[in-house]
N, C-alpha and C. Protein backbone atom coordinates (compact mmCIF):
# COMPACT_ATOMS: atom_id res chain seq x y z
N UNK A 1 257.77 111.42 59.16
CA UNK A 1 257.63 110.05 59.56
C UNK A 1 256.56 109.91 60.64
N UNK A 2 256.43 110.90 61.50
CA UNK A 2 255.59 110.79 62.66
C UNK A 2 254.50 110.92 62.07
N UNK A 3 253.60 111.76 61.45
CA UNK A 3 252.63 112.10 60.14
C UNK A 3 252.10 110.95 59.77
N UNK A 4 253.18 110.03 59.07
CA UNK A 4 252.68 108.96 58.33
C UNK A 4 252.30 107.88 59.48
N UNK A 5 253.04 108.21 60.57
CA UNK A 5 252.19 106.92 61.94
C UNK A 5 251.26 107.37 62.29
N UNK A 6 251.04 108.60 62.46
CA UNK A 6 249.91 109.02 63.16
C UNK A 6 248.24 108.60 61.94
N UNK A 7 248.88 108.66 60.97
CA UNK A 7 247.57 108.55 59.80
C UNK A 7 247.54 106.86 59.39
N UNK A 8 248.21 106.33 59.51
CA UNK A 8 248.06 105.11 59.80
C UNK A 8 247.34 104.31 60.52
N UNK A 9 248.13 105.31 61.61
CA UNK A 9 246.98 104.27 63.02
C UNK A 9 246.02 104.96 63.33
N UNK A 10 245.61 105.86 62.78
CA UNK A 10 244.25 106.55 63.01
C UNK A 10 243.45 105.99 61.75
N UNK A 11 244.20 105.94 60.64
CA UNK A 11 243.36 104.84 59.60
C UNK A 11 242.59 103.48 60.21
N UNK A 12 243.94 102.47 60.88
CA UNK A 12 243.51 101.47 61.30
C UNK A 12 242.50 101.56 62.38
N UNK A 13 242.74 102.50 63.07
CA UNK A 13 241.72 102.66 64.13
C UNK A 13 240.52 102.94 64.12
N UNK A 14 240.26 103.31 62.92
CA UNK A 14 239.05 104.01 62.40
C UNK A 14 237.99 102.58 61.49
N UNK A 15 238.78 102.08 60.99
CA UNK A 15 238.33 101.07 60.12
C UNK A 15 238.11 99.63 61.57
N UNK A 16 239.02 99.69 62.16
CA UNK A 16 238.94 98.69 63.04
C UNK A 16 237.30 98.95 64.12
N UNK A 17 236.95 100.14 64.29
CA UNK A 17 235.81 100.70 64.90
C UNK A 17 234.57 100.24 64.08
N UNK A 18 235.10 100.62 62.64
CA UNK A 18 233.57 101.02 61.35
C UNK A 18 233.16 99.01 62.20
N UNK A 19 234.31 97.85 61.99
CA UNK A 19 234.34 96.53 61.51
C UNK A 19 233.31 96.00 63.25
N UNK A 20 233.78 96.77 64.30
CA UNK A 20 233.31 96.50 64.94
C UNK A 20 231.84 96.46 65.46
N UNK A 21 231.94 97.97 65.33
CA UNK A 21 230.40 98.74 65.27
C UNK A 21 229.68 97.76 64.53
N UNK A 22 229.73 97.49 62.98
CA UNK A 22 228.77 96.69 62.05
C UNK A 22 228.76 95.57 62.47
N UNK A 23 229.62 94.80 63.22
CA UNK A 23 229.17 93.37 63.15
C UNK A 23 228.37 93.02 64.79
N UNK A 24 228.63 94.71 65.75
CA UNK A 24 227.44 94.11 66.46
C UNK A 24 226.46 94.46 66.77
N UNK A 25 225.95 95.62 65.80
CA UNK A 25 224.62 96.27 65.55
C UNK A 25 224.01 95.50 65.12
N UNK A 26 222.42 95.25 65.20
CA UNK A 26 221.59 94.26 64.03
C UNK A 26 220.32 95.12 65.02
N UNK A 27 219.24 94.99 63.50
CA UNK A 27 218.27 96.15 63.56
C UNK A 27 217.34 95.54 64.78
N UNK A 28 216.98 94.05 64.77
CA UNK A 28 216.24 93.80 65.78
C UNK A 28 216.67 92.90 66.80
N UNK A 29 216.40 93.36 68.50
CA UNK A 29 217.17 92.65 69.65
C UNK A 29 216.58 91.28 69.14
N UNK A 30 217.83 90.45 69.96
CA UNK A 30 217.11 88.71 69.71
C UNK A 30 216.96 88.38 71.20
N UNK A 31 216.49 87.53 71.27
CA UNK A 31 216.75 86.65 72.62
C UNK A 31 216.13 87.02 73.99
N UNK A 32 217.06 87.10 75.04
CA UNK A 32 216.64 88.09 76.33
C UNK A 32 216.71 89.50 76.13
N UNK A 33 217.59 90.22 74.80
CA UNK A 33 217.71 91.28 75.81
C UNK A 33 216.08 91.78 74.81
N UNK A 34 214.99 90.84 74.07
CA UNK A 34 213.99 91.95 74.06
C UNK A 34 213.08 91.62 75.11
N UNK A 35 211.99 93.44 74.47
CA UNK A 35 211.32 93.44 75.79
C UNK A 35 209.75 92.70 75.32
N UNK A 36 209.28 93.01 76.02
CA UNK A 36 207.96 92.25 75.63
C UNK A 36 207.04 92.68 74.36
N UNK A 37 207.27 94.29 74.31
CA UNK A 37 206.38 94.94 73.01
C UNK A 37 207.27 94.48 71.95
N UNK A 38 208.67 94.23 71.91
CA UNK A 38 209.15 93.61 70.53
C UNK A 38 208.80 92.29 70.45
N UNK A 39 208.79 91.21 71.26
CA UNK A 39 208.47 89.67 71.36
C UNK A 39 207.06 89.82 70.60
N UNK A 40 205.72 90.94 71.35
CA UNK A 40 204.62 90.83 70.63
C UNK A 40 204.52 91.46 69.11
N UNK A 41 205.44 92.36 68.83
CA UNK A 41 205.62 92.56 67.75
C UNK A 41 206.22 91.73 66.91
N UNK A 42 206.81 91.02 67.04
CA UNK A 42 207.82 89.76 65.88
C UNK A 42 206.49 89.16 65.94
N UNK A 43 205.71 88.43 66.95
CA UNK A 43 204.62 87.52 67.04
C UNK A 43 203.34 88.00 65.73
N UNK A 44 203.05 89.36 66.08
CA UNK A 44 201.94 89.86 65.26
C UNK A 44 202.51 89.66 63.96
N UNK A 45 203.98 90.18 63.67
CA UNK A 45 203.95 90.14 62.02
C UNK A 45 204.25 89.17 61.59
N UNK A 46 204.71 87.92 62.30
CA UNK A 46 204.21 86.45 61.89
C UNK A 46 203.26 86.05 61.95
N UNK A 47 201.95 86.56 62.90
CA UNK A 47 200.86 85.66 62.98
C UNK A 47 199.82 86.47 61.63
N UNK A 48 200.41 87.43 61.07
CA UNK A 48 199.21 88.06 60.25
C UNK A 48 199.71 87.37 58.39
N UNK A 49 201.10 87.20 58.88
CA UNK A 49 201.33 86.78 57.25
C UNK A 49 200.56 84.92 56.98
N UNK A 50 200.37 84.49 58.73
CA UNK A 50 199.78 83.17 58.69
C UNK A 50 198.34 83.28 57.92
N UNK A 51 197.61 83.89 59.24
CA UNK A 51 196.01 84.27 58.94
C UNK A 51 195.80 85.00 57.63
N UNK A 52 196.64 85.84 56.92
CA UNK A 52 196.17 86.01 55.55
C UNK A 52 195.32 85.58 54.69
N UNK A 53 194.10 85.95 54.01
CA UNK A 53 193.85 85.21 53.47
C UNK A 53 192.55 84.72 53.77
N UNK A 54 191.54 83.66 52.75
CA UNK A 54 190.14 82.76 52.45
C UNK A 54 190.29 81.97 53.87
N UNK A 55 189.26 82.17 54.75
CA UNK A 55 188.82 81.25 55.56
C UNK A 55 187.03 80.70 55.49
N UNK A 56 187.10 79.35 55.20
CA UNK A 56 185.36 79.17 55.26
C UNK A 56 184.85 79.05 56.61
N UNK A 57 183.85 79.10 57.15
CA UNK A 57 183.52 79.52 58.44
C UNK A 57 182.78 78.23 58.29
N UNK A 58 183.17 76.99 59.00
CA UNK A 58 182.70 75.54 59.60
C UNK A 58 181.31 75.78 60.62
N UNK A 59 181.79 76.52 61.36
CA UNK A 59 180.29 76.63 62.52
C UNK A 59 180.54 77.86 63.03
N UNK A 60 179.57 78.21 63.55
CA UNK A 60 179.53 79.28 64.45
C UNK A 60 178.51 78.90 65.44
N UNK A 61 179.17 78.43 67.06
CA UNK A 61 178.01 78.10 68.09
C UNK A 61 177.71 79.18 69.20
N UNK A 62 176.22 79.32 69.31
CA UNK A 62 175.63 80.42 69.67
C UNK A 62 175.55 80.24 71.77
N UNK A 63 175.72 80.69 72.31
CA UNK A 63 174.85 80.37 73.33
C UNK A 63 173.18 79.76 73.61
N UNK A 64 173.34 78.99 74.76
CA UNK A 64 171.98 78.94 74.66
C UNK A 64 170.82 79.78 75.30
N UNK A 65 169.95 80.07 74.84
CA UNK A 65 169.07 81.23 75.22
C UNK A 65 168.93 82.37 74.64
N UNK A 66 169.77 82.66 73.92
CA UNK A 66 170.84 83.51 73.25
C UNK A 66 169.19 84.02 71.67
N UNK A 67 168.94 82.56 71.44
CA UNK A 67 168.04 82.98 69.92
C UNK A 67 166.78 83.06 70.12
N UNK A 68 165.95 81.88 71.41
CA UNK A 68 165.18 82.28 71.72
C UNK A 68 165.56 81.62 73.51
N UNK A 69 164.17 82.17 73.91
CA UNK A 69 164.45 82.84 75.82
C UNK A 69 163.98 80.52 76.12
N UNK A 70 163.31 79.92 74.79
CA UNK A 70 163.19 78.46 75.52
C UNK A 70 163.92 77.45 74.92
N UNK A 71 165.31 77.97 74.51
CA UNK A 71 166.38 77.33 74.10
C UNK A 71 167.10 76.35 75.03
N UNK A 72 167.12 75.51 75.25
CA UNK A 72 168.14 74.62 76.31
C UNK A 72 169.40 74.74 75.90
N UNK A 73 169.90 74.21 74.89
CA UNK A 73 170.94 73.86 74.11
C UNK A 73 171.86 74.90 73.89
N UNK A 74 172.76 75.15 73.44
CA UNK A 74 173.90 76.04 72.47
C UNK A 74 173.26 75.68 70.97
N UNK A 75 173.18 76.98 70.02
CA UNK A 75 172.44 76.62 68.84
C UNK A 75 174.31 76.51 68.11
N UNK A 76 173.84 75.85 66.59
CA UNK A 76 174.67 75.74 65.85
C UNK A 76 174.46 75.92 64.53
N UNK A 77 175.23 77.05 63.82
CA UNK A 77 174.87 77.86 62.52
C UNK A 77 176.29 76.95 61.67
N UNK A 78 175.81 76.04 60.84
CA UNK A 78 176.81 75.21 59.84
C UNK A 78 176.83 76.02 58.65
N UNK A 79 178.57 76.48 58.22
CA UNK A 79 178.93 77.12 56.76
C UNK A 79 178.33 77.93 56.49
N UNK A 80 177.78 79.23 57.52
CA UNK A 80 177.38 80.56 57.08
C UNK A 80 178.17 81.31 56.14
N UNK A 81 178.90 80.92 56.03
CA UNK A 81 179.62 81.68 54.72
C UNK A 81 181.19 82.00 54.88
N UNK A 82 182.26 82.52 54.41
CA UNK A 82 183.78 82.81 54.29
C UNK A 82 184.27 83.82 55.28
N UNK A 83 185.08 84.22 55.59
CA UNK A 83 185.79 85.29 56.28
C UNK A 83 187.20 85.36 55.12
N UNK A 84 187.09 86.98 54.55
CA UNK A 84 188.66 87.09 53.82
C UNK A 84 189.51 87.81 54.70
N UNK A 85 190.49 87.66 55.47
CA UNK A 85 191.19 88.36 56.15
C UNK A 85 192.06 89.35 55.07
N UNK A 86 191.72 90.38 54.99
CA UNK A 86 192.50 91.25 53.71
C UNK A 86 194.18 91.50 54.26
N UNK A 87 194.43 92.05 55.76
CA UNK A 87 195.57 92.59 55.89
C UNK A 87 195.33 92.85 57.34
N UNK A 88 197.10 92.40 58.29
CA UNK A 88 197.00 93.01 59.26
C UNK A 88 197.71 93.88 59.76
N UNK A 89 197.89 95.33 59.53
CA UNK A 89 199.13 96.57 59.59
C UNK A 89 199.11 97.04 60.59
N UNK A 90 200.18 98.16 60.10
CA UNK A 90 200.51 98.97 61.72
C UNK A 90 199.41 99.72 62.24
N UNK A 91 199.07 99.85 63.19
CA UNK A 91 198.00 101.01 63.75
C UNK A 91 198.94 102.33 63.75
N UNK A 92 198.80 103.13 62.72
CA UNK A 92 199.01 104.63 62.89
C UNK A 92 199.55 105.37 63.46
N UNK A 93 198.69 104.99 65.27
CA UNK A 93 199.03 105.63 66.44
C UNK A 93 200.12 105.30 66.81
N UNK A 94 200.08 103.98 67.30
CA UNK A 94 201.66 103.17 67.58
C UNK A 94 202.31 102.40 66.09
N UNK A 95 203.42 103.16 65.11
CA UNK A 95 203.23 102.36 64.08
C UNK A 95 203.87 101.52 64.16
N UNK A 96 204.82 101.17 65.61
CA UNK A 96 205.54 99.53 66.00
C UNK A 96 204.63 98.14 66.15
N UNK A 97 203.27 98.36 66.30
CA UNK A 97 202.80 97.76 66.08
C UNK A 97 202.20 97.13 64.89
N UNK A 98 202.25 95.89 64.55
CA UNK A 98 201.24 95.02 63.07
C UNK A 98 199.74 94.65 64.31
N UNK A 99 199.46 95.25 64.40
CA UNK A 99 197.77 95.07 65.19
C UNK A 99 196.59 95.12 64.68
N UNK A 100 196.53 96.10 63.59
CA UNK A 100 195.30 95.89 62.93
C UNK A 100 194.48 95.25 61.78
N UNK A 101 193.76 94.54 62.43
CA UNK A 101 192.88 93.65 61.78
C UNK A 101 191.77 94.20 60.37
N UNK A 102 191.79 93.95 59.20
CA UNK A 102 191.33 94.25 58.29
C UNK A 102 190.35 93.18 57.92
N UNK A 103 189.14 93.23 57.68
CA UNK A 103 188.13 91.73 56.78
C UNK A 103 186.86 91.72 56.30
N UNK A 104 186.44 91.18 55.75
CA UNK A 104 185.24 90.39 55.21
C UNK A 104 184.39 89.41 55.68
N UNK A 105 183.09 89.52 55.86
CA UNK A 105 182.37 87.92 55.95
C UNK A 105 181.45 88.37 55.02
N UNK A 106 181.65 87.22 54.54
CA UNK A 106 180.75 86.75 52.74
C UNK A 106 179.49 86.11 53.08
N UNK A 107 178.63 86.54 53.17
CA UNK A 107 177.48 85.53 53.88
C UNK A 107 176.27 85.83 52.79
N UNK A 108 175.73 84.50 52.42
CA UNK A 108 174.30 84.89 51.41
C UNK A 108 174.73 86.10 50.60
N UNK A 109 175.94 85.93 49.67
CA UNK A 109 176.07 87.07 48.57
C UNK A 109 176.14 88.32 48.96
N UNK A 110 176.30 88.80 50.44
CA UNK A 110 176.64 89.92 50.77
C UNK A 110 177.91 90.09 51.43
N UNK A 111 178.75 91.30 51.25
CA UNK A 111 179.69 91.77 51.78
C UNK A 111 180.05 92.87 52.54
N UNK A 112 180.34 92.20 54.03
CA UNK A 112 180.40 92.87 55.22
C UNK A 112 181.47 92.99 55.57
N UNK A 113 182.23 94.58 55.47
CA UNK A 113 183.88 94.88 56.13
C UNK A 113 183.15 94.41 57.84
N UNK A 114 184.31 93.94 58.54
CA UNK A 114 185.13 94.29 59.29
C UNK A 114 186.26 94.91 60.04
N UNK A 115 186.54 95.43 61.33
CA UNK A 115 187.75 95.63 61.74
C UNK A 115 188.11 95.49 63.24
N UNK A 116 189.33 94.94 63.77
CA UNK A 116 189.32 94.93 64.82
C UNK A 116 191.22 95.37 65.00
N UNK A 117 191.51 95.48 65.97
CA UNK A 117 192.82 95.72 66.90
C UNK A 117 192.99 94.62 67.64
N UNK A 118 194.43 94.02 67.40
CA UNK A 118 194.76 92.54 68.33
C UNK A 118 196.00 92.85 69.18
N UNK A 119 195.50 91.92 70.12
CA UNK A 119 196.90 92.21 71.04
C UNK A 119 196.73 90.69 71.29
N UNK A 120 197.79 90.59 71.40
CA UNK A 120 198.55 88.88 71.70
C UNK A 120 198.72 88.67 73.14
N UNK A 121 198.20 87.02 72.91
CA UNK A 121 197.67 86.85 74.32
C UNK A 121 199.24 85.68 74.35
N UNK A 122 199.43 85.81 75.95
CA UNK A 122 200.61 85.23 76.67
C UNK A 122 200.15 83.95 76.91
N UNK A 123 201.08 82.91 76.38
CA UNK A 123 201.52 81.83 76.40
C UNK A 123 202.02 81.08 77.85
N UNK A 124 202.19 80.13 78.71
CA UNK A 124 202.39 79.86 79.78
C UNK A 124 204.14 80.13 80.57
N UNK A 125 204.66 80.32 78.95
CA UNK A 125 206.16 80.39 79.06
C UNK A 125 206.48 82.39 78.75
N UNK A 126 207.11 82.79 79.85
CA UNK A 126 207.39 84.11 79.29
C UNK A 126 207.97 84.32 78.27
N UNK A 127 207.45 85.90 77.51
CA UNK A 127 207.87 86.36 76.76
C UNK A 127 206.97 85.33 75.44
N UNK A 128 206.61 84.54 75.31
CA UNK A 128 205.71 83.67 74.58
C UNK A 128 204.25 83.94 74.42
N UNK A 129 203.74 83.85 73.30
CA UNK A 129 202.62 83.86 72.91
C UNK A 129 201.65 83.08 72.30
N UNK A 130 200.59 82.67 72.29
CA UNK A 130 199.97 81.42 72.05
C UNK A 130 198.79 81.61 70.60
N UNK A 131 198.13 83.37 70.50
CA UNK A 131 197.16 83.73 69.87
C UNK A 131 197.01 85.15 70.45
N UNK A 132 195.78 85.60 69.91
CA UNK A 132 195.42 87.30 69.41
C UNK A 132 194.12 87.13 70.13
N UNK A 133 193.54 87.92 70.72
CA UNK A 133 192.50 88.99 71.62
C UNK A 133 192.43 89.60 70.27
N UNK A 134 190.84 89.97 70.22
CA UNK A 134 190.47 90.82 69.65
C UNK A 134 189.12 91.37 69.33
N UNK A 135 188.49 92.96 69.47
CA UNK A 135 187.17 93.02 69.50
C UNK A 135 186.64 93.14 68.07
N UNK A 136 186.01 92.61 67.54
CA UNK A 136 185.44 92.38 66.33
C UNK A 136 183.98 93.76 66.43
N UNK A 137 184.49 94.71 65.53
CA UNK A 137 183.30 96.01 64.89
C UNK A 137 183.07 96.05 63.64
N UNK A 138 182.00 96.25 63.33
CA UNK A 138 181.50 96.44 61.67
C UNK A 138 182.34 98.18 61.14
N UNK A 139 182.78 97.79 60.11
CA UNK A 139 183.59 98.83 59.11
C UNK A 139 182.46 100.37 58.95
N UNK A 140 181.15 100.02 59.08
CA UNK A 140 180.14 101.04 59.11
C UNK A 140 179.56 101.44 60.56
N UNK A 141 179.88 103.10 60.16
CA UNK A 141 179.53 103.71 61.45
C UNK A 141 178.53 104.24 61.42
N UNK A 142 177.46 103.74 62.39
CA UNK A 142 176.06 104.16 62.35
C UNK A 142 176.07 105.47 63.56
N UNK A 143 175.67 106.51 62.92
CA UNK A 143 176.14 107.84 64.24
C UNK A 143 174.75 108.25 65.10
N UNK A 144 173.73 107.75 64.68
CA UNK A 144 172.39 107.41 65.66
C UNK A 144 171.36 106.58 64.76
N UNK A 145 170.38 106.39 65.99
CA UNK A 145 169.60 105.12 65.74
C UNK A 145 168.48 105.15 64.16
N UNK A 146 168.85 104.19 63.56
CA UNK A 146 168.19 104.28 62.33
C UNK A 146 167.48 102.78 62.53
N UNK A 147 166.18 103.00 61.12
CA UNK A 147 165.33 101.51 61.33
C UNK A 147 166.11 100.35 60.91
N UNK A 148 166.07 99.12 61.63
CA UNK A 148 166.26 98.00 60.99
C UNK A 148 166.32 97.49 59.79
N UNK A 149 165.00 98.04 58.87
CA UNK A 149 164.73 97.73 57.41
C UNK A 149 165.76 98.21 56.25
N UNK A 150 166.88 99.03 56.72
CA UNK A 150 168.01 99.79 55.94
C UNK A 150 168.96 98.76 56.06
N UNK A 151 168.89 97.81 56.53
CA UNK A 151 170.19 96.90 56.80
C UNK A 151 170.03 95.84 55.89
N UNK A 152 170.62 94.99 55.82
CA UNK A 152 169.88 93.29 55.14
C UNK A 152 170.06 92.52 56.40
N UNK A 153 169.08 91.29 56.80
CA UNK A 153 169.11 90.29 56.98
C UNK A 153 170.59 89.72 57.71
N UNK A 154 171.39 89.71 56.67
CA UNK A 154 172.87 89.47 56.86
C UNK A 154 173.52 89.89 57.68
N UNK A 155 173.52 91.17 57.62
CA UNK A 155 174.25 92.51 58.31
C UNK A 155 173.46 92.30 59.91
N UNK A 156 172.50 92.44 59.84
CA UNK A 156 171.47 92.25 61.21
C UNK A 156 172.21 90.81 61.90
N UNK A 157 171.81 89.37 60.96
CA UNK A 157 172.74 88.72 61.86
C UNK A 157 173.82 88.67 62.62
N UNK A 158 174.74 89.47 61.84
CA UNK A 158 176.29 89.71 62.55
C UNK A 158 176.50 90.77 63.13
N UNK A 159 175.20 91.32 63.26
CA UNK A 159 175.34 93.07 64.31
C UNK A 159 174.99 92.11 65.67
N UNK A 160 173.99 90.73 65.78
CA UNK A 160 173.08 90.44 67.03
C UNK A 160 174.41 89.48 67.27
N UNK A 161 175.08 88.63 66.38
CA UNK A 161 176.18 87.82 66.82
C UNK A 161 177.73 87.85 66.92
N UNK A 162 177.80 88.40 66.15
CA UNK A 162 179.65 88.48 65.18
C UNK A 162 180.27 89.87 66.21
N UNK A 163 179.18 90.95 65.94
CA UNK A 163 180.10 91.94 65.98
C UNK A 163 179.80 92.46 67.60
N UNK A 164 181.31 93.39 68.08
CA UNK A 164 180.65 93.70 69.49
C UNK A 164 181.13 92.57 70.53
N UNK A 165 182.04 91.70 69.99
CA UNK A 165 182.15 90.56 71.10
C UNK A 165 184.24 90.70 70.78
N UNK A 166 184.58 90.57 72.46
CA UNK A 166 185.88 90.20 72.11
C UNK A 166 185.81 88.66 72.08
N UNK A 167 186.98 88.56 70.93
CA UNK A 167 187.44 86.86 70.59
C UNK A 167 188.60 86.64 71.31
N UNK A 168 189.40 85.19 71.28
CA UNK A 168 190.24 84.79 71.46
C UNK A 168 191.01 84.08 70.25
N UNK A 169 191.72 84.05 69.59
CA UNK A 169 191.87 83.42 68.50
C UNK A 169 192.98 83.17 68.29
N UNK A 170 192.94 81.53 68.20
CA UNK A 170 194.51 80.70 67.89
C UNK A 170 194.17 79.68 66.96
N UNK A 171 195.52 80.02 66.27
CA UNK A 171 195.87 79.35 65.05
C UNK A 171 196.11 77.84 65.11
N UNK A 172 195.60 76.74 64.77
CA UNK A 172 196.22 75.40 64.86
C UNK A 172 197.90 75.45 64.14
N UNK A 173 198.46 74.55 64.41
CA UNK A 173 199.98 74.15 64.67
C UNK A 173 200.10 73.98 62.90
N UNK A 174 198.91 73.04 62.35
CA UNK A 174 199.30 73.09 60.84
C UNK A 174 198.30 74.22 59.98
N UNK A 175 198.23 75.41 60.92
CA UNK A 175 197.83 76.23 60.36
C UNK A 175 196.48 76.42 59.18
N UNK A 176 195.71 75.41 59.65
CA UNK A 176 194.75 75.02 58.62
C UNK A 176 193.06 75.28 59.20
N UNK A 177 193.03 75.45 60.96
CA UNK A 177 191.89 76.03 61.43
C UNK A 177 192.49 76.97 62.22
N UNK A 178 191.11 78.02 62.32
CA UNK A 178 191.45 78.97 63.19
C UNK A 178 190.19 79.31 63.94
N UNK A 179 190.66 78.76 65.26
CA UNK A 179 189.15 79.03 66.40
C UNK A 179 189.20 80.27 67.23
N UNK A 180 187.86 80.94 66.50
CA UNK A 180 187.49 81.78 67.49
C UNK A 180 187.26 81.63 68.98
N UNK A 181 186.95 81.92 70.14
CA UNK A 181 186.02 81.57 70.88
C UNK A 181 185.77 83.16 71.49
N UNK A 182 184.65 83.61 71.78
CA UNK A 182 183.66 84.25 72.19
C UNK A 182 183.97 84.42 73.97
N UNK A 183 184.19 86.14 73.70
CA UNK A 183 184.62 86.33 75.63
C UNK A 183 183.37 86.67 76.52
N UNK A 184 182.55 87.11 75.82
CA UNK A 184 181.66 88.41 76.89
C UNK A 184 180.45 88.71 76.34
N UNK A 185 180.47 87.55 75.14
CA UNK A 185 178.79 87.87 74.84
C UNK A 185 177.93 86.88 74.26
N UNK A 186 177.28 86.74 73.01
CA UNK A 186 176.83 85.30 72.34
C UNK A 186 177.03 84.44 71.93
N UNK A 187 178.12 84.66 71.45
CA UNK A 187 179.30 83.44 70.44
C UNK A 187 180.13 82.87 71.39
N UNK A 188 179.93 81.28 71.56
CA UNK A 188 180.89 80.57 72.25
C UNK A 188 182.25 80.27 71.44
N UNK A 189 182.08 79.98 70.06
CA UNK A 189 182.96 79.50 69.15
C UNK A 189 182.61 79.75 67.88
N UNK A 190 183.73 80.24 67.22
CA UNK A 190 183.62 80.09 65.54
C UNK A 190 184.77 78.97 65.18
N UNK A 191 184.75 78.22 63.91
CA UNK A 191 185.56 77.59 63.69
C UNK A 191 185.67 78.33 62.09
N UNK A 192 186.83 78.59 62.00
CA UNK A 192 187.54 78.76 60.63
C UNK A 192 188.26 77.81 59.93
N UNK A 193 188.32 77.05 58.79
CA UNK A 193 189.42 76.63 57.91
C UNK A 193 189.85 76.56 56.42
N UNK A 194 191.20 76.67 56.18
CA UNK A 194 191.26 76.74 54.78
C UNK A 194 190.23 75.42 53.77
């Protein structure tokens, strides 16, 4: 008789644990108790399933001085061509992160990879995020100096403008433009939209 209590309540006790354990495990923290690399992580793998995808490139505005040395103005390059954002995955190194930036710009019938690494920029409210930092490099690695004339036209433009510059980049609310703006070098602004 003692046997059958003891396996009983070590049954119930056991099952009463499994019921507990499962209902308050869940794979990802919510709320306060995460920390900031999970907040930017939920952020990245929502903001990459957004940006997915055909963007036509509306403008791209240059600095002024920037094209030639008796420029007054900010120049303005209208519908140079598409950006395909292919994919944004884990970086390797850290694979908790969705950070890396995969793409295309389609310009005059040519096709130029891209790649960059984003980190999400903070929002006014903690733990919040507003948009993605990110340094924009060409997919081709040039390992010393070769002539100009091996390149196209194309490629040359976006080596002197596009590439080599960190961006700032936030998504509009109905998700339909996406503005670059230009930190530290020629490009004040790109405008993207579906």
């Amino acid at each position: 008789m003692k046997t059958n209590y003891l396996y009983v309540t070590s049954t119930w006790l056991v099952l009463f644990m499994w019921l507990l354990l499962s209902c308050s495990n869940s794979d990802e923290p919510t709320g306060q108790n995460q920390t900031y690399d999970e907040r930017e992580n939920i952020f990245l793998k929502d903001f990459r399933e957004k940006v997915r995808g055909d963007w036509k490139v509306e403008k791209i505005l240059i600095a002024k001085g920037y094209i030639s040395d008796d420029s007054t103005n900010d120049s303005v390059v209208f519908n140079p061509g598409r950006i395909f954002i292919n994919n944004i995955y884990n970086d390797p190194i850290h694979a908790e992160k969705y950070n890396q930036l995969e793409a295309s710009f389609y310009i005059n019938h040519e096709t130029i990879p891209f790649k960059s690494r984003l980190l999400a920029s903070p929002a006014d409210k903690p733990l919040e995020f507003k948009g993605v930092f990110g340094l924009m490099e060409s997919n081709y690695y040039i390992p010393f100096p070769v002539s100009s004339d091996r390149f196209s036209e194309e490629y040359l433009f976006l080596d002197k403008f596009f590439f080599g510059d960190n961006y700032s980049m936030v998504l509009s609310e109905d998700e339909k433009t996406f503005t670059w703006r230009g930190l530290n070098r020629h490009i004040r602004e790109i405008i993207l939209s579906r």
